[in-house]
PDB file of N, CA and C in Angstrom:
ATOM      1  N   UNK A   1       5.471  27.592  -5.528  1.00  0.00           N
ATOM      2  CA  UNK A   1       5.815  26.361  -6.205  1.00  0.00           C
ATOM      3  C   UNK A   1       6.011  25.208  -5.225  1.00  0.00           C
ATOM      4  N   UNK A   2       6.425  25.251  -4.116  1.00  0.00           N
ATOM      5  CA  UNK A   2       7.244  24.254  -3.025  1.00  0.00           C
ATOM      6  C   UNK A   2       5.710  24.366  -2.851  1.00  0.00           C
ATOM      7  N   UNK A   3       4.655  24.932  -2.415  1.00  0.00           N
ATOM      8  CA  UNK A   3       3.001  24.377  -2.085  1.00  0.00           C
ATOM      9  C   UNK A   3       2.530  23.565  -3.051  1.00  0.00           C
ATOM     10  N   UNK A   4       2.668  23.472  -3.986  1.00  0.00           N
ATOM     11  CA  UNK A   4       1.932  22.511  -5.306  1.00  0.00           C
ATOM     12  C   UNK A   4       2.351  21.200  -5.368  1.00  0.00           C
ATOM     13  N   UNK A   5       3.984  21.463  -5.348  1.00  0.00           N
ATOM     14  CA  UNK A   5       4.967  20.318  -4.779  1.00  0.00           C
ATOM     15  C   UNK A   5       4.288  19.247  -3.899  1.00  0.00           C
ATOM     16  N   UNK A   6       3.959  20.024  -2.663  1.00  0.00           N
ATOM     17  CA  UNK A   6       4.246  19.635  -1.554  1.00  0.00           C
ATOM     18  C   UNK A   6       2.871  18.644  -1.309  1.00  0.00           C
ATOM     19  N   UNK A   7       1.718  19.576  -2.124  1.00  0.00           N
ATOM     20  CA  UNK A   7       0.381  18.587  -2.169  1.00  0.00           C
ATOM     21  C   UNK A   7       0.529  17.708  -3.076  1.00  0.00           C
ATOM     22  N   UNK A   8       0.910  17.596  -4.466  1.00  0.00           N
ATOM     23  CA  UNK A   8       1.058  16.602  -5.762  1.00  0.00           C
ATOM     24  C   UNK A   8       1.980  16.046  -5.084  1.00  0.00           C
ATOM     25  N   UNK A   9       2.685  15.583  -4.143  1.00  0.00           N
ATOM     26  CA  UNK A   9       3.203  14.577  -3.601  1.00  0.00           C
ATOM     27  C   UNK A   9       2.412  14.101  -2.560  1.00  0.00           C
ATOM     28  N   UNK A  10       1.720  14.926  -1.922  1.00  0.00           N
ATOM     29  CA  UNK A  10       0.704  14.375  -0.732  1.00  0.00           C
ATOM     30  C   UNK A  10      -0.492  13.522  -1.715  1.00  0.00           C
ATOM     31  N   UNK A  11      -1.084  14.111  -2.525  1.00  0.00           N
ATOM     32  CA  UNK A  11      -2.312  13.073  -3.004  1.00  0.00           C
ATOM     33  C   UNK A  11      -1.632  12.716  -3.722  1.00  0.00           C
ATOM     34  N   UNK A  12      -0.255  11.929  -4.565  1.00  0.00           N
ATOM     35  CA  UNK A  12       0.482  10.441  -5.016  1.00  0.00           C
ATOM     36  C   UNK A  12       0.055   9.630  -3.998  1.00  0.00           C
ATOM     37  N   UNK A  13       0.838  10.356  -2.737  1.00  0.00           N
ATOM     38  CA  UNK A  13       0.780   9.254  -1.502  1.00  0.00           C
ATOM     39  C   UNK A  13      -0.261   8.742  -0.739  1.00  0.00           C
ATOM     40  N   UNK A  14      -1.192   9.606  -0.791  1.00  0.00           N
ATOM     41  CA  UNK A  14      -2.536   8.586  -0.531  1.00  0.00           C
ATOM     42  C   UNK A  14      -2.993   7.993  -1.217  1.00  0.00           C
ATOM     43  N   UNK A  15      -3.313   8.419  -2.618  1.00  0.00           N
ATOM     44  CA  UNK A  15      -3.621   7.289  -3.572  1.00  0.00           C
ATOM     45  C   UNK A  15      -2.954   5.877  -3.236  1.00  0.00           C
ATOM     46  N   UNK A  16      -1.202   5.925  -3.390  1.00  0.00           N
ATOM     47  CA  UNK A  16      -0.866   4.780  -3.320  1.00  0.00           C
ATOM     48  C   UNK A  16      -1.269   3.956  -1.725  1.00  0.00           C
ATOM     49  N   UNK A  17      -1.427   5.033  -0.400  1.00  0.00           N
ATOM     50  CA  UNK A  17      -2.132   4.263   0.480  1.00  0.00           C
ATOM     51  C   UNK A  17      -3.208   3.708   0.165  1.00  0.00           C
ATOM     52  N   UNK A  18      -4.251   4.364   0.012  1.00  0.00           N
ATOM     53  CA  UNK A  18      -5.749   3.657  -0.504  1.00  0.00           C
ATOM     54  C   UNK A  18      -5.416   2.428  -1.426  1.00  0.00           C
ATOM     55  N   UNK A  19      -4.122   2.683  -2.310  1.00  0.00           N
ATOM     56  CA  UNK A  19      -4.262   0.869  -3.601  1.00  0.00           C
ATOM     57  C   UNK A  19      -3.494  -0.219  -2.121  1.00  0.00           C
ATOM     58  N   UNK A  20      -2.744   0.411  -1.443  1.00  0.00           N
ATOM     59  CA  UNK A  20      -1.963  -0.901  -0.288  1.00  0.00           C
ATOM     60  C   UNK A  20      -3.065  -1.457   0.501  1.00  0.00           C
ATOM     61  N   UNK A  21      -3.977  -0.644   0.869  1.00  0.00           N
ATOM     62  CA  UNK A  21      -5.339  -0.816   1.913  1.00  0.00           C
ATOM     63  C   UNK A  21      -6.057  -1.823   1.225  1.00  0.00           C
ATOM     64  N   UNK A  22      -6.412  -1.176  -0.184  1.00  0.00           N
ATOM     65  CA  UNK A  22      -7.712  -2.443  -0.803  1.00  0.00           C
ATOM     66  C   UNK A  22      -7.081  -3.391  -1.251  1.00  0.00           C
ATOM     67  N   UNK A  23      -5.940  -3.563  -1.621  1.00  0.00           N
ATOM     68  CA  UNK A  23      -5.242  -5.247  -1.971  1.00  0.00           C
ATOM     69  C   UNK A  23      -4.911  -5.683  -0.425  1.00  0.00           C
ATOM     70  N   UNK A  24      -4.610  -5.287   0.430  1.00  0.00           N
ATOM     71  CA  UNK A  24      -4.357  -6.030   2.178  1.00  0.00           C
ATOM     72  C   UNK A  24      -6.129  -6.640   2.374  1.00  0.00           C
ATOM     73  N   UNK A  25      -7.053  -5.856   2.275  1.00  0.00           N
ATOM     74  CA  UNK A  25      -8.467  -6.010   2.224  1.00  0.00           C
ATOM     75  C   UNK A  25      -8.796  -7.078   0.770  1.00  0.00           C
ATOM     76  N   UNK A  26      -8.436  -6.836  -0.085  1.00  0.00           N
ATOM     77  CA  UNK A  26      -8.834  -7.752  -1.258  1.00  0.00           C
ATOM     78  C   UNK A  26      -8.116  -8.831  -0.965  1.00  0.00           C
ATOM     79  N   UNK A  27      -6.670  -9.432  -0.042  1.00  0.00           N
ATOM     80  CA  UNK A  27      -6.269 -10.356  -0.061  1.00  0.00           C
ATOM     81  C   UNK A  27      -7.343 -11.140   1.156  1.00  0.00           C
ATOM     82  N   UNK A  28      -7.609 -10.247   2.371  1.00  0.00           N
ATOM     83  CA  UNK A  28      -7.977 -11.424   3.250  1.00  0.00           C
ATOM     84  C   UNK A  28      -9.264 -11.557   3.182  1.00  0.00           C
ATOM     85  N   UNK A  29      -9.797 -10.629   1.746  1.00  0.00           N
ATOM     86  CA  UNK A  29     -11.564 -11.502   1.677  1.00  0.00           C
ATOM     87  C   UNK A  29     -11.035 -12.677   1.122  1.00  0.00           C
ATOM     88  N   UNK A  30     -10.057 -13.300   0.073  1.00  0.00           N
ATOM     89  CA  UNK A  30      -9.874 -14.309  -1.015  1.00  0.00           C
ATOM     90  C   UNK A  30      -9.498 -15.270  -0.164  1.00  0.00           C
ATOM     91  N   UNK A  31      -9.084 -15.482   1.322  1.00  0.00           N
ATOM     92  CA  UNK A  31      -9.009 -16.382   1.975  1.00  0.00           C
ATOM     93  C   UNK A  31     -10.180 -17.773   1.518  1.00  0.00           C
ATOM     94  N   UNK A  32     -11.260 -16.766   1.408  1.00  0.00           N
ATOM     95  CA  UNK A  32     -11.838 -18.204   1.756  1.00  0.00           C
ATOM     96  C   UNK A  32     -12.352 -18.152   0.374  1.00  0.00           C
ATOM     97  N   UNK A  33     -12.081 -17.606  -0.521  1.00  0.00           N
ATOM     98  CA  UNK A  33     -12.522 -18.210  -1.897  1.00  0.00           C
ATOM     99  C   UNK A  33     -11.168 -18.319  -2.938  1.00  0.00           C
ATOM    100  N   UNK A  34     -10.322 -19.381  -2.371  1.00  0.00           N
ATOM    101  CA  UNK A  34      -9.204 -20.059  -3.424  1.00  0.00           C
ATOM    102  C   UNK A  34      -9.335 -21.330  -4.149  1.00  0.00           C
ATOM    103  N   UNK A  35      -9.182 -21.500  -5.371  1.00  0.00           N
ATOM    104  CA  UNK A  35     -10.080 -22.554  -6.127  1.00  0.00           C
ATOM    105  C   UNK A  35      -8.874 -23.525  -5.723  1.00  0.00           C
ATOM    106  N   UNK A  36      -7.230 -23.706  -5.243  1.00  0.00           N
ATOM    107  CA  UNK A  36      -6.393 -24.128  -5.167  1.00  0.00           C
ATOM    108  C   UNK A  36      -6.088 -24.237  -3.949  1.00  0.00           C
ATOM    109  N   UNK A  37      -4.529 -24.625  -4.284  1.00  0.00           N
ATOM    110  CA  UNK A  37      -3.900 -24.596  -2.650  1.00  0.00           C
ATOM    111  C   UNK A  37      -2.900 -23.274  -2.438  1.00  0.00           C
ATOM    112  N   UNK A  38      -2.734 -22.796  -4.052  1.00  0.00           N
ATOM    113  CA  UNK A  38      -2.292 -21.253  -3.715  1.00  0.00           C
ATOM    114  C   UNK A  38      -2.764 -20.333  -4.707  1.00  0.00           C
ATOM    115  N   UNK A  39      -2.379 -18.967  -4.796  1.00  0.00           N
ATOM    116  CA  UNK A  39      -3.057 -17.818  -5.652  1.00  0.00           C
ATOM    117  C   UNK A  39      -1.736 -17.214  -5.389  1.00  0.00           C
ATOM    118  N   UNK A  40      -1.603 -16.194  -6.641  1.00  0.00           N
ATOM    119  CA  UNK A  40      -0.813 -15.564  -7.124  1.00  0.00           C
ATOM    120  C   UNK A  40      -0.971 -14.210  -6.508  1.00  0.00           C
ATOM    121  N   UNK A  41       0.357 -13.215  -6.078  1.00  0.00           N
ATOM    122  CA  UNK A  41      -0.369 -11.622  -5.824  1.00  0.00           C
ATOM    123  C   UNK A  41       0.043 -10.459  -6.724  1.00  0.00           C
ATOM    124  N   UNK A  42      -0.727  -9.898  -7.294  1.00  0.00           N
ATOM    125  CA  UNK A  42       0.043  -8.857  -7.593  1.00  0.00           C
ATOM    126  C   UNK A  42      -0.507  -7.456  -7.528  1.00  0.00           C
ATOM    127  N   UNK A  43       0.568  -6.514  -7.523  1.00  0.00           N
ATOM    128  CA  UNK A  43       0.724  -4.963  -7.301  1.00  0.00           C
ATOM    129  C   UNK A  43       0.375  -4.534  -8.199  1.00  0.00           C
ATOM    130  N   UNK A  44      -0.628  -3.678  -8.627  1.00  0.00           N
ATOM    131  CA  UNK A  44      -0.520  -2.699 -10.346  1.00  0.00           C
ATOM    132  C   UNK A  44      -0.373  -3.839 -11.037  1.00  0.00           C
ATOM    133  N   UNK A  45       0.209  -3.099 -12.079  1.00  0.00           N
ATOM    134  CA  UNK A  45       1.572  -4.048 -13.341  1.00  0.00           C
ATOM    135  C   UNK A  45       2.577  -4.920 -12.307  1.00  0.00           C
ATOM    136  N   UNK A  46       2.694  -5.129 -11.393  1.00  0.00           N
ATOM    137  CA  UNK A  46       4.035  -5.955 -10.945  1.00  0.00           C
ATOM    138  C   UNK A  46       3.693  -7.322 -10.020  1.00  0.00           C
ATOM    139  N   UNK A  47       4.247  -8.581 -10.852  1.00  0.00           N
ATOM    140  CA  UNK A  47       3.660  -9.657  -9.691  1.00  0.00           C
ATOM    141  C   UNK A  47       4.802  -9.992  -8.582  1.00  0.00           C
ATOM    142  N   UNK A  48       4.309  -9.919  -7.783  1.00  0.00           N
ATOM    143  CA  UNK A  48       4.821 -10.036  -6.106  1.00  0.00           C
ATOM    144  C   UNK A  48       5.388 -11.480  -5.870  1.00  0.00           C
ATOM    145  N   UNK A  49       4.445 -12.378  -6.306  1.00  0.00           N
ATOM    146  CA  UNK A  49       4.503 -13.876  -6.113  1.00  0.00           C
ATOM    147  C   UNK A  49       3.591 -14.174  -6.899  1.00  0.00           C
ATOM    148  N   UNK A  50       3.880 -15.311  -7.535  1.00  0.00           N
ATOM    149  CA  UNK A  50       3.163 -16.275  -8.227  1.00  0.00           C
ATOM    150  C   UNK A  50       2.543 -17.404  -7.682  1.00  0.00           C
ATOM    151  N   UNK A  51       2.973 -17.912  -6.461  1.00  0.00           N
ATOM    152  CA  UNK A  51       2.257 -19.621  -5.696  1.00  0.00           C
ATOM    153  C   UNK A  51       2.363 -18.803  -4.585  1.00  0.00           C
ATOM    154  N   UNK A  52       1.585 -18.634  -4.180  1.00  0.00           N
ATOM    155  CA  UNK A  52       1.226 -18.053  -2.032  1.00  0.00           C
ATOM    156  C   UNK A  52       0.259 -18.757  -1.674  1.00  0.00           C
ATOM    157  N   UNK A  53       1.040 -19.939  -0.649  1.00  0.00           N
ATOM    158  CA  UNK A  53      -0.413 -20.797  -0.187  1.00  0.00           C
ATOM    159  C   UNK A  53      -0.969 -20.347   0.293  1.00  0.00           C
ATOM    160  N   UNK A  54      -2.268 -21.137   0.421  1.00  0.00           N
ATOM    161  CA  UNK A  54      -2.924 -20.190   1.506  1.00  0.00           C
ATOM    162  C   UNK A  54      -3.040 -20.058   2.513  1.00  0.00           C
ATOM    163  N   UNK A  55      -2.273 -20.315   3.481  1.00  0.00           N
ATOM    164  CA  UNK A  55      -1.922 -20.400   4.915  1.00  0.00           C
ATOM    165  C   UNK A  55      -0.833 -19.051   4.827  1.00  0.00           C
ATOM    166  N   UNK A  56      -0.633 -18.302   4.119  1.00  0.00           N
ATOM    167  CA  UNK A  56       0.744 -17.416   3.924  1.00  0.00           C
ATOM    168  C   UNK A  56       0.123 -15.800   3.161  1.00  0.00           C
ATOM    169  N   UNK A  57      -1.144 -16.385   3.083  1.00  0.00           N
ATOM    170  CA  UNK A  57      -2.053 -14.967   2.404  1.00  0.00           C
ATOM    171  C   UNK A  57      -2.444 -14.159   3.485  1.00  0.00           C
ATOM    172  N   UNK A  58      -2.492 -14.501   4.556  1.00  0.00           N
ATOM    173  CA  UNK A  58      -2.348 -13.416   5.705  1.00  0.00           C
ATOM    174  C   UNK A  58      -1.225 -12.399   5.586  1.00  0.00           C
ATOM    175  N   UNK A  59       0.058 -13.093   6.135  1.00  0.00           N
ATOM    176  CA  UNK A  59       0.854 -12.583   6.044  1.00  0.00           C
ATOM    177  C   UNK A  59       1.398 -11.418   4.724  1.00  0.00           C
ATOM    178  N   UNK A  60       0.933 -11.663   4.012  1.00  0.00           N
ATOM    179  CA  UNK A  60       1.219 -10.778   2.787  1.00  0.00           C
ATOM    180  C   UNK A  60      -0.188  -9.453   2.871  1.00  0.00           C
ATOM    181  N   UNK A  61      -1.570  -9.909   3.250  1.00  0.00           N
ATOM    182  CA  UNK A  61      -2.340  -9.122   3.735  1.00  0.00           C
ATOM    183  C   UNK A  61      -1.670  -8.252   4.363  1.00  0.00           C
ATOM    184  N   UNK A  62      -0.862  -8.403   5.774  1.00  0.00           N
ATOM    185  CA  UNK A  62      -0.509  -7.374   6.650  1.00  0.00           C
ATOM    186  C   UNK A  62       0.599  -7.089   6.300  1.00  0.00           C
ATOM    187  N   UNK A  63       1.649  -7.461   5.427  1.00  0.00           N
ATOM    188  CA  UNK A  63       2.117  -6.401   4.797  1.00  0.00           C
ATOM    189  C   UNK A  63       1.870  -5.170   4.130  1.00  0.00           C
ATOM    190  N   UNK A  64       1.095  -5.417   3.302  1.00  0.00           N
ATOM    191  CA  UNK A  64       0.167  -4.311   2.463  1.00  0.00           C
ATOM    192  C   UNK A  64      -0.261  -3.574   3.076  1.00  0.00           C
ATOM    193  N   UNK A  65      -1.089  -3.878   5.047  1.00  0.00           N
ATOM    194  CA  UNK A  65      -1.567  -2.985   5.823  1.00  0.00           C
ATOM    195  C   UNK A  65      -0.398  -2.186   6.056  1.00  0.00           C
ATOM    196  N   UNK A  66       0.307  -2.920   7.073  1.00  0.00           N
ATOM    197  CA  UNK A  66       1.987  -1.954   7.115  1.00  0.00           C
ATOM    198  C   UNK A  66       2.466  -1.304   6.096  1.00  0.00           C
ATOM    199  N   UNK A  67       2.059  -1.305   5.052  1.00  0.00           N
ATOM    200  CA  UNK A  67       2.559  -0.516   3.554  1.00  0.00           C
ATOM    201  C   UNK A  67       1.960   0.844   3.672  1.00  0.00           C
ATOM    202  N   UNK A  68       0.450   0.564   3.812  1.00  0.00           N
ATOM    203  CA  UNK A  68      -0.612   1.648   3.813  1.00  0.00           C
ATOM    204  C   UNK A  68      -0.182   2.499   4.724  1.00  0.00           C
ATOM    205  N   UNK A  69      -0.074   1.944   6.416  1.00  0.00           N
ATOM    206  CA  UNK A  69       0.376   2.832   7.043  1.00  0.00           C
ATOM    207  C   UNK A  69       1.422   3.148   7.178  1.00  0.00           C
ATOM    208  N   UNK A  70       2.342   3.092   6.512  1.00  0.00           N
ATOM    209  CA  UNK A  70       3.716   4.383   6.402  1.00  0.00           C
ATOM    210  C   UNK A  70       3.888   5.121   5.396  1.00  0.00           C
ATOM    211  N   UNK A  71       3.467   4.692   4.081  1.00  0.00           N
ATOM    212  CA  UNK A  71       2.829   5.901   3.032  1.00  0.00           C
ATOM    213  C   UNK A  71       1.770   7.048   3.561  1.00  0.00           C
ATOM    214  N   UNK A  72       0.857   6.612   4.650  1.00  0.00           N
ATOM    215  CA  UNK A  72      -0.011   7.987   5.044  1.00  0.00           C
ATOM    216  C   UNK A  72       0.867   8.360   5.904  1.00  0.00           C
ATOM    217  N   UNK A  73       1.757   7.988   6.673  1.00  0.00           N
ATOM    218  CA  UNK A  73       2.579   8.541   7.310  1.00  0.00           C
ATOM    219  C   UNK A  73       3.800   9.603   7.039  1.00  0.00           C
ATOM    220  N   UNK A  74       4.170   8.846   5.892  1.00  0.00           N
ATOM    221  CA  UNK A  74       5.030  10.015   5.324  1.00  0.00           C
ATOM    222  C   UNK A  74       4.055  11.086   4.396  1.00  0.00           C
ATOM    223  N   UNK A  75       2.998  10.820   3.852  1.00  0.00           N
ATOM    224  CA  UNK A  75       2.411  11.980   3.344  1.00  0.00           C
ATOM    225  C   UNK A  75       2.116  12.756   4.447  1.00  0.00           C
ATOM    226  N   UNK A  76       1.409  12.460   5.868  1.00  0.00           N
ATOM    227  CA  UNK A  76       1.261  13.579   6.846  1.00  0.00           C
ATOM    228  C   UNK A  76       2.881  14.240   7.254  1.00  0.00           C
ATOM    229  N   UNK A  77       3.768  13.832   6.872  1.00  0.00           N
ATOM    230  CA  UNK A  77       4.856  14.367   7.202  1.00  0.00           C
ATOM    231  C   UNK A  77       5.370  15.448   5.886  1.00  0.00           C
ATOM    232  N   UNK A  78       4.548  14.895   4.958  1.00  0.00           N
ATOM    233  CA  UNK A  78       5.467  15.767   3.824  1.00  0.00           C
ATOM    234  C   UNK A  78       4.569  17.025   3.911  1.00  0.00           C
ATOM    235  N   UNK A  79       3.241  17.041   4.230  1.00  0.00           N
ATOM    236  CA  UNK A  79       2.250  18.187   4.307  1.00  0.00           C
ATOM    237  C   UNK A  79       2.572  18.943   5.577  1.00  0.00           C
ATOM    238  N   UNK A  80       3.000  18.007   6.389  1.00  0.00           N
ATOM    239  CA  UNK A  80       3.312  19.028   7.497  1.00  0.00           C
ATOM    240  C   UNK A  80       4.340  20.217   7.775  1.00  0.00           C
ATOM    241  N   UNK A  81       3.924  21.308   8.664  1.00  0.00           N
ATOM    242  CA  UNK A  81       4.710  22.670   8.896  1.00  0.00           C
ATOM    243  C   UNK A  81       6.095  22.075   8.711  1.00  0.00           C
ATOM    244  N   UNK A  82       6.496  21.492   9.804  1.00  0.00           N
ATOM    245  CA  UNK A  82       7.965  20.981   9.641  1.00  0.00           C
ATOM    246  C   UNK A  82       8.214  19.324   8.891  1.00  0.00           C
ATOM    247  N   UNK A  83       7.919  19.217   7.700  1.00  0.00           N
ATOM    248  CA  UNK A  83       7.450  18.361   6.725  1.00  0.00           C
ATOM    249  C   UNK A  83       8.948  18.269   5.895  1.00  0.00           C
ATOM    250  N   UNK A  84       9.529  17.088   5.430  1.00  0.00           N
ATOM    251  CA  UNK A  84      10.131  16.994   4.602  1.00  0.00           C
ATOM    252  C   UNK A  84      10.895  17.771   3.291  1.00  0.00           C
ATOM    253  N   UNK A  85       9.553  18.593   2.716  1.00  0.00           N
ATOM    254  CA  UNK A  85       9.740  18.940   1.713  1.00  0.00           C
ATOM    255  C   UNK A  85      10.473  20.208   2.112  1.00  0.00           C
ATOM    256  N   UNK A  86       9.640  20.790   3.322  1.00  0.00           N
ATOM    257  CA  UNK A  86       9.649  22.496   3.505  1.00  0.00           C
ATOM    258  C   UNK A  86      11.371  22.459   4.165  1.00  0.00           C
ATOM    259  N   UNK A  87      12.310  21.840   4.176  1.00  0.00           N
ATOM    260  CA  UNK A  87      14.164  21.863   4.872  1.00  0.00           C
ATOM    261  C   UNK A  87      14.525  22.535   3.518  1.00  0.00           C
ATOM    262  N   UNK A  88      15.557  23.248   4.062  1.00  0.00           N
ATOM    263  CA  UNK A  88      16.416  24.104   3.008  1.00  0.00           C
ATOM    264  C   UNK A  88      17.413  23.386   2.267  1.00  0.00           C
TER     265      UNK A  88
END
């Protein structure tokens, strides 16, 4: 049971890496196609911000990167021998 666990929490967590990766990637293609002076971001169902100029859409890009990489990070930790899940 703690093995089934341990993967159905590992592929949640990449999934949700792969959605942080392509919105960090979907934000800094939209750089250069904003019909305004800002664009709105949002997560799934959840909006983040509503006015993000665009001088500030970077920055929210590399958040999302930094997002990605500590979700694969803790999934290689939860799969791993001495992994999160596997402590008594």
């Amino acid at each position: 049971m703690k093995t089934i666990y341990r993967w159905s929490v590992f592929v949640f967590l990449i999934i949700v890496t792969i959605l942080f990766f392509s919105k960090g990637m979907d934000l800094r293609s939209s750089i250069t196609h904003i019909d305004g002076d800002a664009i709105g971001v949002h997560f799934l169902i959840f909006e983040i911000n509503d006015w993000v100029p665009k001088k500030s859409i970077p920055t929210y890009a590399n958040g999302f990167f930094i997002a990605s990489i500590i979700t694969a990070l803790v999934a290689i930790f939860v799969v791993g021998k001495k992994g999160i899940v596997n402590h008594p």
